[in-house]
N, C-alpha and C. Protein backbone atom coordinates (compact mmCIF):
# COMPACT_ATOMS: atom_id res chain seq x y z
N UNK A 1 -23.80 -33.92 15.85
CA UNK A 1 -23.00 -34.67 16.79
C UNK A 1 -21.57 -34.12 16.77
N UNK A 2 -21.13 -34.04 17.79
CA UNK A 2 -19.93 -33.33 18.19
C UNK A 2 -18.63 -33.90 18.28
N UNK A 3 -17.66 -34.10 17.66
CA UNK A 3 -16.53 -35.25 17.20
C UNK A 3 -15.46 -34.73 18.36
N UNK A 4 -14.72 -35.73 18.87
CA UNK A 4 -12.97 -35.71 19.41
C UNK A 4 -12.61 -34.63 18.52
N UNK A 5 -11.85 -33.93 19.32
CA UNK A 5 -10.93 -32.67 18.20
C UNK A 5 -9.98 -33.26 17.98
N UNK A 6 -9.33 -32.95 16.85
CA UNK A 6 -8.41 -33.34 16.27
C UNK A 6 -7.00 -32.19 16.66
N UNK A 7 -6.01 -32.66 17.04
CA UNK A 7 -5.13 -31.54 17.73
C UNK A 7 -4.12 -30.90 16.43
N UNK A 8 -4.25 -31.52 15.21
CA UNK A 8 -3.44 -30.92 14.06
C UNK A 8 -4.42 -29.24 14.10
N UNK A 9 -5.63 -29.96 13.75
CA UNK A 9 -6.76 -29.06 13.50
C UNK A 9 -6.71 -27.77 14.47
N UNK A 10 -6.44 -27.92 15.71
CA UNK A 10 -6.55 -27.16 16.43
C UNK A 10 -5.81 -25.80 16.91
N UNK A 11 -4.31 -26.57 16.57
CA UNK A 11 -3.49 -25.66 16.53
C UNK A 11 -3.59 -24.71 14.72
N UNK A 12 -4.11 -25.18 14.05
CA UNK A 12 -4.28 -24.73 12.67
C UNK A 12 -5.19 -23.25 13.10
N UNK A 13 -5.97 -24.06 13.48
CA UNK A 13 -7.29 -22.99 13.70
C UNK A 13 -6.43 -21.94 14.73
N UNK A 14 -5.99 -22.17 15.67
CA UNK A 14 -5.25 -21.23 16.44
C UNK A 14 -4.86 -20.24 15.24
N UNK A 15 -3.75 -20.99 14.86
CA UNK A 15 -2.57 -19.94 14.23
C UNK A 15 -3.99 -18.88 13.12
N UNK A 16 -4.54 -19.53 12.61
CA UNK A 16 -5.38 -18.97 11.48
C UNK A 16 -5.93 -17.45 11.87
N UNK A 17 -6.48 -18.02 13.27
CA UNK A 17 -7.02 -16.90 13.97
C UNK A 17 -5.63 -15.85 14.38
N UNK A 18 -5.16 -15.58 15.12
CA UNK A 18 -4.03 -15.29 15.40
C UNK A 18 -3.44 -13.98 14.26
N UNK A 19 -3.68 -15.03 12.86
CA UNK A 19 -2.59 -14.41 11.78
C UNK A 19 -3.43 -13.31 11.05
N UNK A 20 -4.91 -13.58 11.79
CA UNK A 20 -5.46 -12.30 10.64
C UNK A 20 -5.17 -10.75 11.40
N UNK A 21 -4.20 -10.74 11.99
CA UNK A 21 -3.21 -9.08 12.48
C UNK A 21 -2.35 -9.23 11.88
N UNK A 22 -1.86 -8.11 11.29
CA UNK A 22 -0.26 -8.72 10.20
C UNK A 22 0.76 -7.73 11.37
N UNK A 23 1.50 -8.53 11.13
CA UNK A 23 2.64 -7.77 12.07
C UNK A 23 3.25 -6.48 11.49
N UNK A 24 4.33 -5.93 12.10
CA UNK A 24 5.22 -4.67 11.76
C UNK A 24 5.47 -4.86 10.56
N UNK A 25 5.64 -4.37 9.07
CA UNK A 25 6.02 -4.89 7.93
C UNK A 25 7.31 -4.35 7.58
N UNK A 26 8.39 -5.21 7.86
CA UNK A 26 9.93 -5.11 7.47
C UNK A 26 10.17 -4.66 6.07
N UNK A 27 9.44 -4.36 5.46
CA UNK A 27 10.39 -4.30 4.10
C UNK A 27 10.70 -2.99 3.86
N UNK A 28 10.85 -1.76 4.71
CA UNK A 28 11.21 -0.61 4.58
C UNK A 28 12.51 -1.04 3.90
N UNK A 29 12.88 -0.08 3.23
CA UNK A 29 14.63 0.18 2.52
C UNK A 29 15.73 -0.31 3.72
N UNK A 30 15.68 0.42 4.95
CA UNK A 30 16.29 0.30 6.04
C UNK A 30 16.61 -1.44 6.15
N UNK A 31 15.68 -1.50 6.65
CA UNK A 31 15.12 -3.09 6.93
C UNK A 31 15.88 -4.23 5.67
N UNK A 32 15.53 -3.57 4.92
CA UNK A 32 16.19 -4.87 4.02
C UNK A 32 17.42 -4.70 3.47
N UNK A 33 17.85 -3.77 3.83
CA UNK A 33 19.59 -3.28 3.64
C UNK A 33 20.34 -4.20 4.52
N UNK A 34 19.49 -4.38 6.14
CA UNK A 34 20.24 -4.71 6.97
C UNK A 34 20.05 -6.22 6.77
N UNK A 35 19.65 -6.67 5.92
CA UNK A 35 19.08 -7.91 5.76
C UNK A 35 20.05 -8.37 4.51
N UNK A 36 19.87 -7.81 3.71
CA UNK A 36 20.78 -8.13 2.71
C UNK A 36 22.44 -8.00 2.68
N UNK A 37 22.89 -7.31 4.13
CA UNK A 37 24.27 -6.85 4.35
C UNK A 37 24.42 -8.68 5.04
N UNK A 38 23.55 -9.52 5.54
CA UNK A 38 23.84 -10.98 6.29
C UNK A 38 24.64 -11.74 5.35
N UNK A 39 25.00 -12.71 6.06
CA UNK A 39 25.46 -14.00 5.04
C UNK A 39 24.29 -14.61 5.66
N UNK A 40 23.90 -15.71 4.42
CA UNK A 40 22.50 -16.41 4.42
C UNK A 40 23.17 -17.89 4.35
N UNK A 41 22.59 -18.89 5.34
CA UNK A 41 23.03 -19.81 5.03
C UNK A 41 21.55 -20.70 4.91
N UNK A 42 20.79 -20.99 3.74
CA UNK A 42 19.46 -21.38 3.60
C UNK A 42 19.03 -22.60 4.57
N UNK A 43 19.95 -23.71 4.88
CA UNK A 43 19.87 -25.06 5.79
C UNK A 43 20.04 -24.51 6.99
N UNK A 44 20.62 -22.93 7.49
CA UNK A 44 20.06 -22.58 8.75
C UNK A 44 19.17 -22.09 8.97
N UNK A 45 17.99 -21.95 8.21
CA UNK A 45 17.29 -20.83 8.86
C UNK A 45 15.99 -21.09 9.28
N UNK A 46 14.84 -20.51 9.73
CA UNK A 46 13.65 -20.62 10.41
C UNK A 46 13.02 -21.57 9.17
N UNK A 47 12.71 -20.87 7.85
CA UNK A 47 12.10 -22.05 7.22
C UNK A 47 12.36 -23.19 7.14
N UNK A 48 13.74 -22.96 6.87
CA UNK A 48 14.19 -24.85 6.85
C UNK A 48 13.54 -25.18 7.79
N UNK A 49 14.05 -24.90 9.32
CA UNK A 49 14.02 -25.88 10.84
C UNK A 49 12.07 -26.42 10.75
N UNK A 50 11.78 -24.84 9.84
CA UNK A 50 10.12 -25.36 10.07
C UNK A 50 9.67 -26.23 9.37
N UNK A 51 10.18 -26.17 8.57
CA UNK A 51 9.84 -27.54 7.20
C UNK A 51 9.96 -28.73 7.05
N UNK A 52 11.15 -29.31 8.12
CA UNK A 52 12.17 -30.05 8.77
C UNK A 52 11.42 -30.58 9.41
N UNK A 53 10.90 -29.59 10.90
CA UNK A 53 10.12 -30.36 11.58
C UNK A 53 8.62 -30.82 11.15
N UNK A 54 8.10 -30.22 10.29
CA UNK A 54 6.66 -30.66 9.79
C UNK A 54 7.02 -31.57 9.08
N UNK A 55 7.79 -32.00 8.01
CA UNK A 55 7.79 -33.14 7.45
C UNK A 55 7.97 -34.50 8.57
N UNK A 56 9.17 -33.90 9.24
CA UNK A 56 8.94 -35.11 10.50
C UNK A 56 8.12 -35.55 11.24
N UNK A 57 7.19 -34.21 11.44
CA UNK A 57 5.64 -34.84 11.92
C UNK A 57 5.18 -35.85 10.85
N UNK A 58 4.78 -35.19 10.07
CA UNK A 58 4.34 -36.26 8.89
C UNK A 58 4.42 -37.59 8.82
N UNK A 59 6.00 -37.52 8.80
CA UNK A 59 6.43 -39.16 8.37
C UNK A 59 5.73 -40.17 9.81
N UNK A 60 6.51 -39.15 10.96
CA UNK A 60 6.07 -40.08 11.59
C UNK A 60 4.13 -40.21 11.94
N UNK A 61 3.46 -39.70 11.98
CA UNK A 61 1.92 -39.59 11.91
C UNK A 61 1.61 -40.67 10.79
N UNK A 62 2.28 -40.75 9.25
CA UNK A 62 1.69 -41.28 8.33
C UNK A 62 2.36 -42.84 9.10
N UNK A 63 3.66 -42.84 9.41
CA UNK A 63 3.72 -44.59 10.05
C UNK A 63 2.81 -45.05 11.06
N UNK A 64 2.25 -44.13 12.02
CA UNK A 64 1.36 -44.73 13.18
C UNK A 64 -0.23 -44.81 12.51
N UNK A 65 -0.58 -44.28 11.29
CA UNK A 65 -1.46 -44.25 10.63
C UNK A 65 -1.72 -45.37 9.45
N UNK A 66 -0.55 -45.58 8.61
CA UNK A 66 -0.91 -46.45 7.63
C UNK A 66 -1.71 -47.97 8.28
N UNK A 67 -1.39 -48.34 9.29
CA UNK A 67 -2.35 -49.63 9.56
C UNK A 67 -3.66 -49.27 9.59
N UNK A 68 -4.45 -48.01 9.99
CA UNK A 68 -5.71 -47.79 9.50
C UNK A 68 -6.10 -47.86 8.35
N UNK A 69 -5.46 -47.42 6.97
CA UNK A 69 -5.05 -46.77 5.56
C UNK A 69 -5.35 -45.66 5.66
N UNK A 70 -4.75 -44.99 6.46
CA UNK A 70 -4.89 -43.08 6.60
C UNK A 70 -3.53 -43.12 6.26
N UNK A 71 -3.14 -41.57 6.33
CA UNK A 71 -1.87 -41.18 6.28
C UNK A 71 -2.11 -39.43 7.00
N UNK A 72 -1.43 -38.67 6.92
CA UNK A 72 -1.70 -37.34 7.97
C UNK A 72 -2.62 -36.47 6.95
N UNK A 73 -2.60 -36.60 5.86
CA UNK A 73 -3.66 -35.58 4.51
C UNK A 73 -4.86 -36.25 5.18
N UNK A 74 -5.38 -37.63 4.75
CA UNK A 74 -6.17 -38.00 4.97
C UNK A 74 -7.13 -37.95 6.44
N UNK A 75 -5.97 -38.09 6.96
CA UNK A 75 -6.53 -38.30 8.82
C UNK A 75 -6.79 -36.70 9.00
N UNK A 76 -6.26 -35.47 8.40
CA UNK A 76 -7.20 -33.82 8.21
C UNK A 76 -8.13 -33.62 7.84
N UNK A 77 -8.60 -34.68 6.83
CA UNK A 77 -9.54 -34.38 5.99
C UNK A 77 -10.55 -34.89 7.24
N UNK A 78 -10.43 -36.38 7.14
CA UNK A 78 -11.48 -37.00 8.23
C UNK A 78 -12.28 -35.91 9.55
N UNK A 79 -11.10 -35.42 9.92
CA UNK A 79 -10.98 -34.35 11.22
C UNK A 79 -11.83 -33.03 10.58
N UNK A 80 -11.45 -32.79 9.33
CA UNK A 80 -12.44 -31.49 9.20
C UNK A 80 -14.07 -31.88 8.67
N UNK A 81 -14.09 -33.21 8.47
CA UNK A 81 -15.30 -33.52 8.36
C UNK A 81 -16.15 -33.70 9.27
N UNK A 82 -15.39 -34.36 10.15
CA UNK A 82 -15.89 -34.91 11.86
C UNK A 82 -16.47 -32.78 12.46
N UNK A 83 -15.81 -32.45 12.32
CA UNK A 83 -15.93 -30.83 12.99
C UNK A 83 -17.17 -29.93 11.91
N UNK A 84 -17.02 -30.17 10.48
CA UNK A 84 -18.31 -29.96 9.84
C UNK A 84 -18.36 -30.78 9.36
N UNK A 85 -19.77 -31.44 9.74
CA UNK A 85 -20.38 -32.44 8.96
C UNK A 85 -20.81 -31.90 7.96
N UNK A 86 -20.77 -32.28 6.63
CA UNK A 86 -21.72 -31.83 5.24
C UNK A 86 -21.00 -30.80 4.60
N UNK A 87 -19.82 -30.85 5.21
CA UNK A 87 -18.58 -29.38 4.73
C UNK A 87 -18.46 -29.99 2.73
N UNK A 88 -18.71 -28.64 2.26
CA UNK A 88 -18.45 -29.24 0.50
C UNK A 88 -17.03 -29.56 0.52
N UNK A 89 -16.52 -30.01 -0.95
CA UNK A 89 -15.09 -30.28 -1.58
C UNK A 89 -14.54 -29.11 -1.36
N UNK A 90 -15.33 -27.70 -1.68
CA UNK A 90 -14.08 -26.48 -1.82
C UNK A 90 -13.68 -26.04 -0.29
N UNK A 91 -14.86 -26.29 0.60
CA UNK A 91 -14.59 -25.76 2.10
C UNK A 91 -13.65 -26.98 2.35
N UNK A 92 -13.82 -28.06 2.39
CA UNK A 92 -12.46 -29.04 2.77
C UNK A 92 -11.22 -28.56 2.36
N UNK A 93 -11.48 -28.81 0.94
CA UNK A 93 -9.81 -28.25 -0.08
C UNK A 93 -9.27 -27.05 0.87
N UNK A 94 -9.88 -26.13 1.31
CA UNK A 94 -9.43 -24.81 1.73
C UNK A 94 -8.88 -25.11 3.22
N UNK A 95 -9.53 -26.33 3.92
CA UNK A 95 -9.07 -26.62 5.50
C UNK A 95 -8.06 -27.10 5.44
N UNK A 96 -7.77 -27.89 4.39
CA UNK A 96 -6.56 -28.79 4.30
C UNK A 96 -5.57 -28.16 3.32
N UNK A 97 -5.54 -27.06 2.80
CA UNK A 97 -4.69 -26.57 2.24
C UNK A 97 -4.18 -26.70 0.71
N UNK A 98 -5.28 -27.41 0.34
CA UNK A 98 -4.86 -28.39 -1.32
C UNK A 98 -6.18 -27.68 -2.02
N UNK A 99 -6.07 -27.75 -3.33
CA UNK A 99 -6.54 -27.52 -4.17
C UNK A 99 -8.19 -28.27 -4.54
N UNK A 100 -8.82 -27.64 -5.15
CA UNK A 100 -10.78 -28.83 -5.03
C UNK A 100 -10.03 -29.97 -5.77
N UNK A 101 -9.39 -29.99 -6.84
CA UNK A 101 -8.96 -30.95 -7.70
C UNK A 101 -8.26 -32.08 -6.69
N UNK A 102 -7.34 -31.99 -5.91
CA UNK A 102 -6.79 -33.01 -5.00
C UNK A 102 -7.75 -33.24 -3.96
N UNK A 103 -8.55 -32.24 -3.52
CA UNK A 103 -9.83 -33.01 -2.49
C UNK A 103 -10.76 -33.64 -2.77
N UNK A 104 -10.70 -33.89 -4.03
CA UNK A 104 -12.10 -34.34 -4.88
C UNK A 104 -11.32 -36.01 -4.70
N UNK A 105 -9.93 -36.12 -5.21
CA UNK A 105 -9.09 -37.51 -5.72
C UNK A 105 -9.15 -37.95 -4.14
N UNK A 106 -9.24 -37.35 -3.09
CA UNK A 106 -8.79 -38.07 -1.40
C UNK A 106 -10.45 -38.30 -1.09
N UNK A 107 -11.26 -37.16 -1.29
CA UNK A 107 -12.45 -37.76 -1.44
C UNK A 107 -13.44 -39.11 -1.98
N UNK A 108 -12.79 -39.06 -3.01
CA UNK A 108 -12.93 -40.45 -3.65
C UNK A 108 -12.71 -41.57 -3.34
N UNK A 109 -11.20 -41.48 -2.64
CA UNK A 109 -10.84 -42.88 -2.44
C UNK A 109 -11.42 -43.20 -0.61
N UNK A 110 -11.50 -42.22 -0.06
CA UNK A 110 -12.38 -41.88 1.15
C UNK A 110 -13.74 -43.08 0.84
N UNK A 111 -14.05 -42.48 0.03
CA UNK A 111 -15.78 -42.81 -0.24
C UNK A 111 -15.74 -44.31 -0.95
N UNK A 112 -14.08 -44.59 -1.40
CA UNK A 112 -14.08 -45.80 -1.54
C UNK A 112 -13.97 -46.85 -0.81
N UNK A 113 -12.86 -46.43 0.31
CA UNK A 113 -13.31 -47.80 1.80
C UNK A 113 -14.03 -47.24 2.45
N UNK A 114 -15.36 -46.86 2.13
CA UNK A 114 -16.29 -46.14 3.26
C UNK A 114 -16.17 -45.73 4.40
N UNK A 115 -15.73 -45.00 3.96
CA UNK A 115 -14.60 -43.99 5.76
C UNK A 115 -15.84 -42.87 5.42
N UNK A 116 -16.49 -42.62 4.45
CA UNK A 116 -16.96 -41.08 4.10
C UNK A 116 -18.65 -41.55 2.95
N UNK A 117 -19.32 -40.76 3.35
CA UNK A 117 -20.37 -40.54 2.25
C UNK A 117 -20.46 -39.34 1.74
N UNK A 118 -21.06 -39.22 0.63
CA UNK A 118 -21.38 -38.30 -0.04
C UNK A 118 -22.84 -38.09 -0.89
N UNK A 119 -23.01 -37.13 -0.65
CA UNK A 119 -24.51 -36.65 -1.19
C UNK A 119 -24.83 -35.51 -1.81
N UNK A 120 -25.38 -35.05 -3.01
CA UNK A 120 -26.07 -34.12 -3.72
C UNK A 120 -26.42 -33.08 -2.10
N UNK A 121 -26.22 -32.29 -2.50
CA UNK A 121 -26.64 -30.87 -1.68
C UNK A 121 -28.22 -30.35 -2.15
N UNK A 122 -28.98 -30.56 -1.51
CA UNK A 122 -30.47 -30.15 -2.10
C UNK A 122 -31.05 -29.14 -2.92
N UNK A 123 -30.00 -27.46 -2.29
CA UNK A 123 -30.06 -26.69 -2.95
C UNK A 123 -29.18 -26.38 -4.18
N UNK A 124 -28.56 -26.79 -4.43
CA UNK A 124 -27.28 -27.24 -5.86
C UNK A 124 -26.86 -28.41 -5.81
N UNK A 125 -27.53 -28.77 -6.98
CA UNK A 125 -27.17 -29.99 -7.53
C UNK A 125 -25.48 -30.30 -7.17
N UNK A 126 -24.94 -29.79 -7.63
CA UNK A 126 -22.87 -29.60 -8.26
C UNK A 126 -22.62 -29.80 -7.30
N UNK A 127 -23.27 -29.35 -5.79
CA UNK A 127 -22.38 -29.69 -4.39
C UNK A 127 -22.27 -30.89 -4.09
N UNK A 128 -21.25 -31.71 -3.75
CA UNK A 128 -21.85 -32.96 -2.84
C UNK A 128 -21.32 -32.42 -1.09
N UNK A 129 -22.15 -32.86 -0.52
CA UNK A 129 -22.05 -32.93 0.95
C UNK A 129 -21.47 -33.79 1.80
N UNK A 130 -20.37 -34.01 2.50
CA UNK A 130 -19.90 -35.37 3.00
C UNK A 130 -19.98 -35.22 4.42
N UNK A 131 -19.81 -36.61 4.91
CA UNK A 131 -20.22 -37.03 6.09
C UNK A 131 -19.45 -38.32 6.46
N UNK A 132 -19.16 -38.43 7.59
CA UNK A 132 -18.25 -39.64 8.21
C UNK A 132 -19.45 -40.65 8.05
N UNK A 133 -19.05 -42.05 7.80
CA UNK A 133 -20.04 -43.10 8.06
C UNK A 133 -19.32 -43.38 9.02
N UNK A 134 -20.52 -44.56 9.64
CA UNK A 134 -20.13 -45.33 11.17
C UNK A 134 -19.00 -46.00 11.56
N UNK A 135 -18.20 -46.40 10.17
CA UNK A 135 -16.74 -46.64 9.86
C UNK A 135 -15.87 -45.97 10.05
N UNK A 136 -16.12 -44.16 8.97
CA UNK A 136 -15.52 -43.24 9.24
C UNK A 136 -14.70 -42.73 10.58
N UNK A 137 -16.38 -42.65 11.25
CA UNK A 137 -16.15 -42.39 13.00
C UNK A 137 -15.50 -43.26 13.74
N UNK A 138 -15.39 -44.45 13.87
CA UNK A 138 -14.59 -45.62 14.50
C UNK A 138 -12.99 -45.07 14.20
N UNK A 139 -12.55 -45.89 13.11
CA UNK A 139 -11.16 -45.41 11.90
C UNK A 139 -10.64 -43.93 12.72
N UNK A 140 -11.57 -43.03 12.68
CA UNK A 140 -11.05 -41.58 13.30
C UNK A 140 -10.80 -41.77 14.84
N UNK A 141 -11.77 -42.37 15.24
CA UNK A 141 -11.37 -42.34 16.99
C UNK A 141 -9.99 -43.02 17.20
N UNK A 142 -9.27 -44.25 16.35
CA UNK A 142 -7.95 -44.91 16.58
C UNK A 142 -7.42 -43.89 16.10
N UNK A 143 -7.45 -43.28 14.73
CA UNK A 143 -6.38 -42.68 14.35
C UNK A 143 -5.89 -41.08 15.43
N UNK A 144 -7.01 -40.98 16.05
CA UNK A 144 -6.37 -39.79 17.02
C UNK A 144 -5.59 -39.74 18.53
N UNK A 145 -5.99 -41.00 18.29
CA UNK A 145 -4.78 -41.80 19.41
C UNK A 145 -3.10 -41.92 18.92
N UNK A 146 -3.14 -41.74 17.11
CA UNK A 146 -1.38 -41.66 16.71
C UNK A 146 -1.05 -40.65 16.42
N UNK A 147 -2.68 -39.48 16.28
CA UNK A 147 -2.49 -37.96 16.04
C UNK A 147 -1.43 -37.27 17.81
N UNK A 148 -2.33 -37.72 18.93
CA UNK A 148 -1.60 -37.59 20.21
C UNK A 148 -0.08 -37.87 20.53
N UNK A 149 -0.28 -38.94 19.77
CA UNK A 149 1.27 -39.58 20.20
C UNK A 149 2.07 -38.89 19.35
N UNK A 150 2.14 -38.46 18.02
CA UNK A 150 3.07 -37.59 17.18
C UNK A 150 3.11 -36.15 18.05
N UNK A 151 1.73 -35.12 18.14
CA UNK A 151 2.01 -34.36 18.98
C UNK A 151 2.69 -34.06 20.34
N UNK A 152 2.15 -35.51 21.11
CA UNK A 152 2.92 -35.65 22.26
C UNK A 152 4.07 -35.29 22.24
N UNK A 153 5.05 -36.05 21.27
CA UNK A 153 6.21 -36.05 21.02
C UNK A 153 6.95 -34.83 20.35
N UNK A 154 6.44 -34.29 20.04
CA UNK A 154 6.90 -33.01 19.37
C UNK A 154 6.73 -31.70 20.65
N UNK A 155 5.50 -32.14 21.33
CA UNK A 155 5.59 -31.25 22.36
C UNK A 155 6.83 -31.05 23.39
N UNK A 156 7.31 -32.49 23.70
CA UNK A 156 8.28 -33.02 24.44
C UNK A 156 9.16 -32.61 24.05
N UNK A 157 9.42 -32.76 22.73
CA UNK A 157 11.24 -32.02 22.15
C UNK A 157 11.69 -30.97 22.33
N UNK A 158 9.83 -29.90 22.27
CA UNK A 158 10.04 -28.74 21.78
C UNK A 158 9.79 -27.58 23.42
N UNK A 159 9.87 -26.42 23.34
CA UNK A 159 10.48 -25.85 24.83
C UNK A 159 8.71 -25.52 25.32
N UNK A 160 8.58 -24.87 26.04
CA UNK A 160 7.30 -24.28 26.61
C UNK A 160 6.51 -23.58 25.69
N UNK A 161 7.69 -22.46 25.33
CA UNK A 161 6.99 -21.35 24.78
C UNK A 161 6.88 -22.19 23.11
N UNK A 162 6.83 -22.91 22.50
CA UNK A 162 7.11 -23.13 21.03
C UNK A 162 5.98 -22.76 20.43
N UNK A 163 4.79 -22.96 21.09
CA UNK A 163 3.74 -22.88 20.44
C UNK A 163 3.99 -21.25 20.00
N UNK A 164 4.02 -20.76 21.31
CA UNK A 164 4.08 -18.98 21.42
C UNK A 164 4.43 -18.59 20.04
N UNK A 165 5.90 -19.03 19.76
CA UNK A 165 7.36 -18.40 19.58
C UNK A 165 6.62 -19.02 17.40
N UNK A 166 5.82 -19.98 17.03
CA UNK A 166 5.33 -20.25 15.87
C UNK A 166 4.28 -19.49 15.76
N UNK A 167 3.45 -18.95 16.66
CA UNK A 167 2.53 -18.28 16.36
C UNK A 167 3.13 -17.07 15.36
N UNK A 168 4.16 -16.10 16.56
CA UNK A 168 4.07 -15.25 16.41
C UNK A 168 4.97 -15.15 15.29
N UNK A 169 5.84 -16.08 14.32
CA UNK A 169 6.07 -16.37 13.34
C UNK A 169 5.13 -16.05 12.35
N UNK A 170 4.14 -17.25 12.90
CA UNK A 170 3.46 -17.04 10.95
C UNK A 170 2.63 -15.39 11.51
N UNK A 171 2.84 -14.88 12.76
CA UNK A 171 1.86 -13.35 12.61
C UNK A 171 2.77 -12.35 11.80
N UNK A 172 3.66 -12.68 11.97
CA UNK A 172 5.36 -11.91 11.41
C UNK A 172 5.24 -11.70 9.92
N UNK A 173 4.62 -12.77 9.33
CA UNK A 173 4.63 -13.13 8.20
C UNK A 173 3.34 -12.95 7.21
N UNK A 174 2.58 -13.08 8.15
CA UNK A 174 1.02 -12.88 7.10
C UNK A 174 0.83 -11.57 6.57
């Protein structure tokens, strides 16, 4: 069964795809002479503004979220489950960017207000397999209604090209 996409997810998957070309690689001698001749001011620069604005997604996603008991980790996880059903702990950990050890602890408490099941994998024991319950799926359909509205809003702030202009950032960079 085929879930609502989740639009965090989507643009993720974009960039992911995208970044496996690595761009021009600056670090010739040249290149970083002219780089190191700058004055650096760290609160101006691309990372900050990017870090800046993702935490602000955050905050605000985790306020339109906590009345479900999601928060924006959680409401990814949900989303990469909804997109593979039966996805293990390490393929989650790896979608969401955290470690098996922290997907195992969000897993848990997942499987504790039954947002999520979990099951032995047939062919290895050690795997468990998860899956949205009928709860899960409900819980996810509201929460992507505050996933929209955070994006919405960020779309709005931000110019036409932004998406473009982050891509080709993290391609700059990989």
């Amino acid at each position: 069964m085929r879930h609502e996409s989740c639009p965090e997810l989507e643009g993720m998957r974009y960039v992911r795809r995208l970044t496996q070309y690595k761009a021009t690689d600056i670090s010739s001698s040249t290149r970083r002479g002219e780089i190191a001749d700058q004055a650096f001011a760290p609160h101006d620069t691309v990372g900050y503004a990017l870090k800046r604005a993702q935490h602000a997604m955050r905050l605000h996603m985790d306020r339109h979220l906590r009345h479900l008991g999601l928060n924006a980790s959680t409401y990814s996880v949900l989303c990469s489950i909804a997109e593979e059903p039966g996805a293990s702990n390490a393929r989650l950990a790896r979608r969401a960017f955290v470690t098996p050890q922290t997907m195992q602890a969000m897993l848990v408490k997942l499987a504790e207000v039954e947002l999520i099941e979990r099951t032995p994998d047939d062919g290895h024991g050690r795997i468990q397999r998860t899956l949205l319950t009928p709860k899960g799926q409900s819980v996810l359909s509201e929460a992507h209604v505050a996933a929209r509205t955070s994006e919405q809003l960020a779309r709005d702030a931000a110019g036409a090209d932004t998406i473009a202009v982050l891509i080709r950032i993290a391609e700059a960079l990989s």
